[in-house]
Protein backbone atom coordinates (compact mmCIF):
# COMPACT_ATOMS: atom_id res chain seq x y z
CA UNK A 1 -103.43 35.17 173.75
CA UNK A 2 -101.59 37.93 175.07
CA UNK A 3 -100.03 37.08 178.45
CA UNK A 4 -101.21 35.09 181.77
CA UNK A 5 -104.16 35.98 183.72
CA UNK A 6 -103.52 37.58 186.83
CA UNK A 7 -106.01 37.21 190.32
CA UNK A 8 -106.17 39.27 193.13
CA UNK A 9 -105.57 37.45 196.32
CA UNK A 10 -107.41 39.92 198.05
CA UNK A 11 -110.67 39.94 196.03
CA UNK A 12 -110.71 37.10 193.51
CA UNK A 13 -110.84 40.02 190.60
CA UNK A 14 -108.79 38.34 186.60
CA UNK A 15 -106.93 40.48 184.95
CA UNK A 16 -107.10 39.54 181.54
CA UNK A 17 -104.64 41.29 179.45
CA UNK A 18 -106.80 40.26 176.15
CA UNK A 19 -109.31 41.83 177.41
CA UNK A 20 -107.46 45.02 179.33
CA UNK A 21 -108.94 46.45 182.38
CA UNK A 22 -110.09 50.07 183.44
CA UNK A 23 -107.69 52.77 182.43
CA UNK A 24 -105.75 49.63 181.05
CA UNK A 25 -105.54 48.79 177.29
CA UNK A 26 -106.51 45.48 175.92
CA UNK A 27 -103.37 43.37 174.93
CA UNK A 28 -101.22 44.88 177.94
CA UNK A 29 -99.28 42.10 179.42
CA UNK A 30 -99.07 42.36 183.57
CA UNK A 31 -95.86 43.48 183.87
CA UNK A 32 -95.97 46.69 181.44
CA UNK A 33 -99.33 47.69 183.86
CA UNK A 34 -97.77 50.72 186.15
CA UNK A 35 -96.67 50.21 189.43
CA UNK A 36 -99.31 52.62 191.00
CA UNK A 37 -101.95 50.58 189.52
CA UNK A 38 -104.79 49.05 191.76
CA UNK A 39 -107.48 46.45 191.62
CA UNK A 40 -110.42 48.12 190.19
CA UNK A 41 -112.72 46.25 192.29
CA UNK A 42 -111.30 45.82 196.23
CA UNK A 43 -108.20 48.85 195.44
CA UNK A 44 -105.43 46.16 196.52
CA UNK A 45 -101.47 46.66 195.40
CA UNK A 46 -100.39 45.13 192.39
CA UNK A 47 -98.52 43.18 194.04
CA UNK A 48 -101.57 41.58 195.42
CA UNK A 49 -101.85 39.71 191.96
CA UNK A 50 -100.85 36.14 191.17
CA UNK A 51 -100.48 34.58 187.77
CA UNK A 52 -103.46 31.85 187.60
């Protein structure tokens, strides 16, 4: 396992960093994910994201 799973509060989307995301590598923990970076699903903040 990579790193923690990370949920939008907004829209209930996981990040799974073993799994990566759109424009987002698998194996890229949270934190190293740009700032600028939104939900792919709802377009919330990052900071919209708590560890699960």
């Amino acid at each position: 396992m990579t790193g923690k799973k990370m949920k939008c509060m907004v829209c209930g989307h996981v990040y799974d960093p073993d799994k990566g995301d759109r424009d987002v590598d698998a194996g890229t923990i949270f934190s190293d994910i740009p700032a600028g970076w939104k939900c792919p699903v709802c377009g919330a903040q990052k900071a919209s994201f708590k560890e699960i």
